[in-house]
PDB file of N, CA and C in Angstrom:
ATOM      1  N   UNK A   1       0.836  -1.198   0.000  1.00  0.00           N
ATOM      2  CA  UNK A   1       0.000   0.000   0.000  1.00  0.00           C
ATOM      3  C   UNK A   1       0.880   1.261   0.000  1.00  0.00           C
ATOM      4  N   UNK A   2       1.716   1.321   0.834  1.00  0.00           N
ATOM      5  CA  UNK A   2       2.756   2.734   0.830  1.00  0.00           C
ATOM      6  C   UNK A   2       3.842   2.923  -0.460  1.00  0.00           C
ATOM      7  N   UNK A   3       4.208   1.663  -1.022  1.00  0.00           N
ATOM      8  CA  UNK A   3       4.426   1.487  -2.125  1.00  0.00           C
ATOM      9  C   UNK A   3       3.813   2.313  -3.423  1.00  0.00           C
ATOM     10  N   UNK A   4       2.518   1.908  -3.247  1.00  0.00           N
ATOM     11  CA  UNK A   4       1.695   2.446  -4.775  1.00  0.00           C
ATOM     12  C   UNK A   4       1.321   3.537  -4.358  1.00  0.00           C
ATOM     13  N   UNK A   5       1.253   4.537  -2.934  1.00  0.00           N
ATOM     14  CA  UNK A   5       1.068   5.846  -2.879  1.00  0.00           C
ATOM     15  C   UNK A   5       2.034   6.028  -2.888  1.00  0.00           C
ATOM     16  N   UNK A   6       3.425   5.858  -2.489  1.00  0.00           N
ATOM     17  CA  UNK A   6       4.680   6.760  -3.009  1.00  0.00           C
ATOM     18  C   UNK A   6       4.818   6.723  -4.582  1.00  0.00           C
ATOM     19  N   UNK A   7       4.698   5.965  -5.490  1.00  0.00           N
ATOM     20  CA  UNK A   7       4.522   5.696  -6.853  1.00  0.00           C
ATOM     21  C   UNK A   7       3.614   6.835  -7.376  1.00  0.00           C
ATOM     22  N   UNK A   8       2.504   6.829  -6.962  1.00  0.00           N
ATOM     23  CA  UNK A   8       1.898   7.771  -7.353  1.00  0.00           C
ATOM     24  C   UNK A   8       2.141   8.847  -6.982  1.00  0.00           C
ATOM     25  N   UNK A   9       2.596   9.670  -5.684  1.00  0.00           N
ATOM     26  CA  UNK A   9       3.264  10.931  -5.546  1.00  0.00           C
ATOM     27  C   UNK A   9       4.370  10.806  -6.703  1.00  0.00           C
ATOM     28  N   UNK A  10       5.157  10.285  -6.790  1.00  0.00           N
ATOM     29  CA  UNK A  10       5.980  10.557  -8.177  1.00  0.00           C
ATOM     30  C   UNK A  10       5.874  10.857  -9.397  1.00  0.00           C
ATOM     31  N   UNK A  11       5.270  10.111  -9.856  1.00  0.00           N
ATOM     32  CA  UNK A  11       4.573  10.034 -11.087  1.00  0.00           C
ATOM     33  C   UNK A  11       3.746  11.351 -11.359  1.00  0.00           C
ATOM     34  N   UNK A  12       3.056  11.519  -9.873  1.00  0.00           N
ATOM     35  CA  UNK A  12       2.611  13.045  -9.990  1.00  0.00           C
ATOM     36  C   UNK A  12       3.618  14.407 -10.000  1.00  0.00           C
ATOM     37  N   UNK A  13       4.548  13.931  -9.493  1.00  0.00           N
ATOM     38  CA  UNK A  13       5.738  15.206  -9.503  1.00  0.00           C
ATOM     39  C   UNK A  13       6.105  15.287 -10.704  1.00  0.00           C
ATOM     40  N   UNK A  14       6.994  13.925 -11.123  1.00  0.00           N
ATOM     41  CA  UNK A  14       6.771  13.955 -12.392  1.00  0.00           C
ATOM     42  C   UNK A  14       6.330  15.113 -13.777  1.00  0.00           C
ATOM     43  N   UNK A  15       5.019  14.883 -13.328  1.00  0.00           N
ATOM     44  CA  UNK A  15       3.823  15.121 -14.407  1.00  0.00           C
ATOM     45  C   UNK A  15       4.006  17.006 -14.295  1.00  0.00           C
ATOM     46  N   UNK A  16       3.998  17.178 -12.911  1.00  0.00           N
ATOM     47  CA  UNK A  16       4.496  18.630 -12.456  1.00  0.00           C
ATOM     48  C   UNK A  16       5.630  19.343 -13.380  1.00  0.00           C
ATOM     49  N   UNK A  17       6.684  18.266 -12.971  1.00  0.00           N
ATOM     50  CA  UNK A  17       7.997  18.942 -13.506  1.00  0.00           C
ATOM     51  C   UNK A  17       7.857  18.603 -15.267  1.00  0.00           C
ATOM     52  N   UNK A  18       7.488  17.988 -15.803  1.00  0.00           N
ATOM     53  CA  UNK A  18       7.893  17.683 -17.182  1.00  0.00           C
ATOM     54  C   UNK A  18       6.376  18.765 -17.888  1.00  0.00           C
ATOM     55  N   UNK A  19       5.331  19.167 -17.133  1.00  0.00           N
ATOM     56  CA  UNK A  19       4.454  20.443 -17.606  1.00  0.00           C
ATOM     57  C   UNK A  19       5.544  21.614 -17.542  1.00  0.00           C
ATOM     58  N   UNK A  20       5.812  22.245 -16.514  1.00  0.00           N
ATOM     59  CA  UNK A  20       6.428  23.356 -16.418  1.00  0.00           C
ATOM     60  C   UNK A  20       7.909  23.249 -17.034  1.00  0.00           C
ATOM     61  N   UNK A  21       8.130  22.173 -17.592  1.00  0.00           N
ATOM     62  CA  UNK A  21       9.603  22.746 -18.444  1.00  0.00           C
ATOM     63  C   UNK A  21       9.017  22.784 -19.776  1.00  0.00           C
ATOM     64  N   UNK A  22       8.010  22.157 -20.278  1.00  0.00           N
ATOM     65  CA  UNK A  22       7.161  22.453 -21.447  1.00  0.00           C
ATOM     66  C   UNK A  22       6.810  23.945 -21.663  1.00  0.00           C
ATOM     67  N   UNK A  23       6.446  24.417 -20.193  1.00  0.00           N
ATOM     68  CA  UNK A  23       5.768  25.700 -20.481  1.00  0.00           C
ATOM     69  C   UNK A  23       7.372  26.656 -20.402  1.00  0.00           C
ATOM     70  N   UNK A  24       8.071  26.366 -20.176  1.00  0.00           N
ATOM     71  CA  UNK A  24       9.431  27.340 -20.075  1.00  0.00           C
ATOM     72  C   UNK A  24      10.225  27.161 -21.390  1.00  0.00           C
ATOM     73  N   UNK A  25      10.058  25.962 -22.255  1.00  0.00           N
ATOM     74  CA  UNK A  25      10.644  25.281 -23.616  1.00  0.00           C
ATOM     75  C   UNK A  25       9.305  26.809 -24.301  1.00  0.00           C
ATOM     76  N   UNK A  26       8.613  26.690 -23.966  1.00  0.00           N
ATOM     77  CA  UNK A  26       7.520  27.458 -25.083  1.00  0.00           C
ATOM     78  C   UNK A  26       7.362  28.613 -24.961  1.00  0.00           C
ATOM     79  N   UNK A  27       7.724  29.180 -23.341  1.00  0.00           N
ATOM     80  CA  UNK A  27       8.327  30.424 -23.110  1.00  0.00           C
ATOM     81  C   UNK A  27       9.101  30.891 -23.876  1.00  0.00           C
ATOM     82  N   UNK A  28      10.267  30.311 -24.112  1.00  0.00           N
ATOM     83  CA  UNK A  28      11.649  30.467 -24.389  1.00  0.00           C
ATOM     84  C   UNK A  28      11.625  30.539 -26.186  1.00  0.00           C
ATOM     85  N   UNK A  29      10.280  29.643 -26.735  1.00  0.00           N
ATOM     86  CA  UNK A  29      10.642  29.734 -28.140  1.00  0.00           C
ATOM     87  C   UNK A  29      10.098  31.192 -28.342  1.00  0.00           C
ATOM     88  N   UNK A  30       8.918  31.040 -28.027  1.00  0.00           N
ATOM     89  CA  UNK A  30       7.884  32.484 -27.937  1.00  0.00           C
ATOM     90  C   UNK A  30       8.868  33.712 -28.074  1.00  0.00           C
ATOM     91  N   UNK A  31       9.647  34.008 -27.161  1.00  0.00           N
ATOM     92  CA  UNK A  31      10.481  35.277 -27.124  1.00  0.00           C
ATOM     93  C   UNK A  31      11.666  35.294 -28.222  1.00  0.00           C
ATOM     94  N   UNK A  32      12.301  33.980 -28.165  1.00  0.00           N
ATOM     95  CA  UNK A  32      13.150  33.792 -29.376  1.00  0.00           C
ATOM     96  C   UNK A  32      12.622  33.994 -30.670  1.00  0.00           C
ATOM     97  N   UNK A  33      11.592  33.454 -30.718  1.00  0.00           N
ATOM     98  CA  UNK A  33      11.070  33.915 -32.333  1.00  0.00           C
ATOM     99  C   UNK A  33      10.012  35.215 -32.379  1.00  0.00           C
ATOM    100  N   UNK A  34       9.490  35.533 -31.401  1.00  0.00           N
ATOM    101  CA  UNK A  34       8.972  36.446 -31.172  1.00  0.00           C
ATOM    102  C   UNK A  34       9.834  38.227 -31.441  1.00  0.00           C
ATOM    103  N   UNK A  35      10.225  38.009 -30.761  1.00  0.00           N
ATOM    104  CA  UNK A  35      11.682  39.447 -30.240  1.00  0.00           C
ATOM    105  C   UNK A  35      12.429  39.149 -31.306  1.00  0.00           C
ATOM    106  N   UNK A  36      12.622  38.632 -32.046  1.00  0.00           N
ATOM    107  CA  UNK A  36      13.828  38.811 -33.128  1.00  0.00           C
ATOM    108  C   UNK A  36      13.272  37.836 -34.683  1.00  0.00           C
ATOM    109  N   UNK A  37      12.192  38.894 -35.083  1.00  0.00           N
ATOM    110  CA  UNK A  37      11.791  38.455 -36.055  1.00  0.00           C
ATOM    111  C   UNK A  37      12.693  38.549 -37.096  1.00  0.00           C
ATOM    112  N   UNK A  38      13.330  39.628 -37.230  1.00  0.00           N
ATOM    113  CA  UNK A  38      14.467  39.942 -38.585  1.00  0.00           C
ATOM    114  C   UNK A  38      15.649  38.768 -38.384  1.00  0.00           C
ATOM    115  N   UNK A  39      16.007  37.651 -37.212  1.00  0.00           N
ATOM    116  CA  UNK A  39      17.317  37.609 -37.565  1.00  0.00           C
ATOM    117  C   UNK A  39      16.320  35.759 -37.543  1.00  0.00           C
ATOM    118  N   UNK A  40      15.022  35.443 -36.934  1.00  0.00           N
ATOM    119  CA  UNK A  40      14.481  33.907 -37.361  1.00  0.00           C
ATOM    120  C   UNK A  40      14.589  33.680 -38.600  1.00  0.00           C
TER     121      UNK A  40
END
């Protein structure tokens, strides 16, 4: 039982951390291609 709830806290962190580097990857293109249209 403590097993498959620590599993699942992970899996949920996880899910946490691999959203918010998505949203910082899309941040990051956004301004790059955004802010420097003449040199994309």
């Amino acid at each position: 039982m403590a097993k498959d709830t620590k599993r699942k806290a992970l899996g949920g962190m996880t899910t946490f951390v691999v959203v918010i580097f998505l949203i910082a990857i899309a941040l990051a293109a956004f301004y790059f291609f955004g802010l420097t249209p003449g040199e994309a």
